[in-house]
N, C-alpha and C. Protein backbone atom coordinates (compact mmCIF):
# COMPACT_ATOMS: atom_id res chain seq x y z
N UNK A 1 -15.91 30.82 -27.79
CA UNK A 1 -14.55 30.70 -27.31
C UNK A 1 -13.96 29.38 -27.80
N UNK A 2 -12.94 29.22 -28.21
CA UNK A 2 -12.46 28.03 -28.65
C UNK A 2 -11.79 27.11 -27.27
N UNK A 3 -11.46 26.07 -27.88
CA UNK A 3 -10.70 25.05 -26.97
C UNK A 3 -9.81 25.48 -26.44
N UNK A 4 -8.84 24.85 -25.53
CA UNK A 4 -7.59 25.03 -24.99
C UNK A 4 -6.93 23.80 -25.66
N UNK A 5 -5.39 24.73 -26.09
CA UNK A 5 -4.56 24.18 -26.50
C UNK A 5 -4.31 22.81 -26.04
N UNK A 6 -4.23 21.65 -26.41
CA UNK A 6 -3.32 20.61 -25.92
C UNK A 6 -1.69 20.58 -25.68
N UNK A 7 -1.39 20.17 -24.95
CA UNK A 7 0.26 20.32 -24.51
C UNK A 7 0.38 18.85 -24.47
N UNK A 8 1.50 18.35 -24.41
CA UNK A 8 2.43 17.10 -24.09
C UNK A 8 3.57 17.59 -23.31
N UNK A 9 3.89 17.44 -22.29
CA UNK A 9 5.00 17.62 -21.57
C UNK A 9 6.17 16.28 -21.48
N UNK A 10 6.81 16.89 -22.27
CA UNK A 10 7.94 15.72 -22.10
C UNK A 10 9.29 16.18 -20.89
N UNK A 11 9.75 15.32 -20.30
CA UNK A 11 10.30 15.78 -18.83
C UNK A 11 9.89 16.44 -18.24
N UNK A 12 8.60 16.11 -17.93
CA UNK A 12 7.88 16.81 -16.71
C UNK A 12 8.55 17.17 -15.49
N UNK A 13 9.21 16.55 -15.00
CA UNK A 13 9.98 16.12 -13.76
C UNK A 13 11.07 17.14 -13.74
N UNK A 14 11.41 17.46 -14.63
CA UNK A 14 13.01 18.50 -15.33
C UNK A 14 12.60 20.13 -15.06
N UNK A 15 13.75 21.04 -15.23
CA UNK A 15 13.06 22.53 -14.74
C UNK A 15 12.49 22.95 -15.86
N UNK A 16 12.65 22.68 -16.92
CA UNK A 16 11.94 23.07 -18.07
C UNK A 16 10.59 22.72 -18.26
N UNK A 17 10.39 21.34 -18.33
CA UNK A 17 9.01 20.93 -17.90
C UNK A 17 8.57 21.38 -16.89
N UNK A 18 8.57 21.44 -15.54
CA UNK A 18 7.96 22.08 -14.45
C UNK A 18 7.68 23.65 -14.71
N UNK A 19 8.40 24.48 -15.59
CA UNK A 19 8.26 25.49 -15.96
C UNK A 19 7.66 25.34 -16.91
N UNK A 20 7.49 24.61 -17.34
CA UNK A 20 5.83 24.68 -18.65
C UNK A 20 4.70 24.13 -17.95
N UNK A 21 4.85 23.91 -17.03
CA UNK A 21 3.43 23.41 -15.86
C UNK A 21 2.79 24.43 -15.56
N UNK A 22 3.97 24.87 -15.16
CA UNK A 22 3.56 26.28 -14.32
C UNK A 22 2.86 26.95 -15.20
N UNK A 23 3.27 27.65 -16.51
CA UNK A 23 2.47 28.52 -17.32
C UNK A 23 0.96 27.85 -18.05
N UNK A 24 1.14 26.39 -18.16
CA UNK A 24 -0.44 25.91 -18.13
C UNK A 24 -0.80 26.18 -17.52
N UNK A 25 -0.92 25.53 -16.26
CA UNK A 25 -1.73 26.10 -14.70
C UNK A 25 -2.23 27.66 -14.66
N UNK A 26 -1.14 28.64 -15.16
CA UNK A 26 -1.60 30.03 -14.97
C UNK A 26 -2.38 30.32 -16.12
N UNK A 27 -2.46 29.68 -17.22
CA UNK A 27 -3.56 29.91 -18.25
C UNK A 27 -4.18 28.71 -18.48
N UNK A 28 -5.22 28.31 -18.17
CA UNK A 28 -6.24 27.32 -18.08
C UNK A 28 -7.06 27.06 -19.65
N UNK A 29 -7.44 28.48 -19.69
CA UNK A 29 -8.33 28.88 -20.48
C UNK A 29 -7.84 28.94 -22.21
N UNK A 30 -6.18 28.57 -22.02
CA UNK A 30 -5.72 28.64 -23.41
C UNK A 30 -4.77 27.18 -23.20
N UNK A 31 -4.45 26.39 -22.64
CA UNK A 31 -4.26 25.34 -22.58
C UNK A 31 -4.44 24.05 -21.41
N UNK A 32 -4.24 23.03 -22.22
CA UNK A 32 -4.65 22.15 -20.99
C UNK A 32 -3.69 20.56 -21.60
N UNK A 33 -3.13 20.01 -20.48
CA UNK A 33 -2.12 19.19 -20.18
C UNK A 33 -2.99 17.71 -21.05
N UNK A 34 -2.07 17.12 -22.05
CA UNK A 34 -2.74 16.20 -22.76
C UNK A 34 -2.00 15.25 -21.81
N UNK A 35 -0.52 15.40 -21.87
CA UNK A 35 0.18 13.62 -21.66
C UNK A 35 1.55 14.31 -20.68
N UNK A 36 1.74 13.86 -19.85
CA UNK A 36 3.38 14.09 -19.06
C UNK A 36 4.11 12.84 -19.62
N UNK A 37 5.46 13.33 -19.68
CA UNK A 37 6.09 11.99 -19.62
C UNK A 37 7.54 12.23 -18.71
N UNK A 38 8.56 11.44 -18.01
CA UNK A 38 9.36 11.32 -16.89
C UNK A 38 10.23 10.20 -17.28
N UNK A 39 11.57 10.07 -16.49
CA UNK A 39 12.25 8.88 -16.53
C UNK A 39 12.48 8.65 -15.51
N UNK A 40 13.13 8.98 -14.41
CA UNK A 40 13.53 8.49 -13.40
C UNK A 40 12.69 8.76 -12.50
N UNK A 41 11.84 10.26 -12.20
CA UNK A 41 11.49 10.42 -10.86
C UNK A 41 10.22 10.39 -10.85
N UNK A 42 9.78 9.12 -11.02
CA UNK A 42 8.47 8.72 -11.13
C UNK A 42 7.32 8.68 -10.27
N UNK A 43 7.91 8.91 -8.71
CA UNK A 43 6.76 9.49 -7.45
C UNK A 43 6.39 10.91 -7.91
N UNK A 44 7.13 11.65 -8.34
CA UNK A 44 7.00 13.00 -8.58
C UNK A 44 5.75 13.32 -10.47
N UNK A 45 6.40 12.40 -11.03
CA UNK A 45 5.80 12.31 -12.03
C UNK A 45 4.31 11.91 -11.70
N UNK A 46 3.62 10.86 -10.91
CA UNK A 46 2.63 10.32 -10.65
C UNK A 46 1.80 11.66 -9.98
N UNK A 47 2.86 12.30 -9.06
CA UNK A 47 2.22 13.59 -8.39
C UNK A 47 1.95 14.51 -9.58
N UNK A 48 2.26 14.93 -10.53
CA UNK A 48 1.69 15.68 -11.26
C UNK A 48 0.91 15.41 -12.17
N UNK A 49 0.61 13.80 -12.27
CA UNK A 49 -0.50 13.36 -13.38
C UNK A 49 -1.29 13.82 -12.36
N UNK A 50 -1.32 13.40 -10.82
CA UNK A 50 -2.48 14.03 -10.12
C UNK A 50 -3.25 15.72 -10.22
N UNK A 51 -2.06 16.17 -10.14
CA UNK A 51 -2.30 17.50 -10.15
C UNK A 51 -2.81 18.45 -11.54
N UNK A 52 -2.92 17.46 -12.47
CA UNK A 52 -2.65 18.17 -14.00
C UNK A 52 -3.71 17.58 -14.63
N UNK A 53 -3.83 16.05 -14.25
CA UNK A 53 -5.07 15.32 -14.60
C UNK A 53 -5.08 15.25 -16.39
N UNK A 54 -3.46 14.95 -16.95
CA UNK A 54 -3.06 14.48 -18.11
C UNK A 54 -4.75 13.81 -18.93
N UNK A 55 -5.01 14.55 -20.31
CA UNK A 55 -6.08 13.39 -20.98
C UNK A 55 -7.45 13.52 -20.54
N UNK A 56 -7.29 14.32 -19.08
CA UNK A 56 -8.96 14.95 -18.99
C UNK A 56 -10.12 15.62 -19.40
N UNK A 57 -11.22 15.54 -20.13
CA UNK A 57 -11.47 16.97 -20.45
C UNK A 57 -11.62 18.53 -19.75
């Protein structure tokens, strides 16, 4: 089986980004969250490095 894709999410925080969260999360097995990035809403941003674990293997 090969790797999972790497992603970069740029405006994580935005509905577009949160809607590309979402479809990582529902496929694990074909990608996985390299880097988020955010501008303003940076409690929220911190909450999803938690949740996403950006850079992990």
């Amino acid at each position: 089986m090969s790797r999972p894709q790497q992603i970069t999410v740029l405006g994580a925080t935005g509905s577009i980004g949160l809607s590309t969260l979402d479809v990582i999360a529902r496929h694990p097995e074909r990608y996985q969250v390299f880097a988020l990035s955010g501008f303003t809403r940076l409690s929220e941003l911190l909450a999803l490095c938690v949740r996403h674990a950006p850079g992990s293997p």
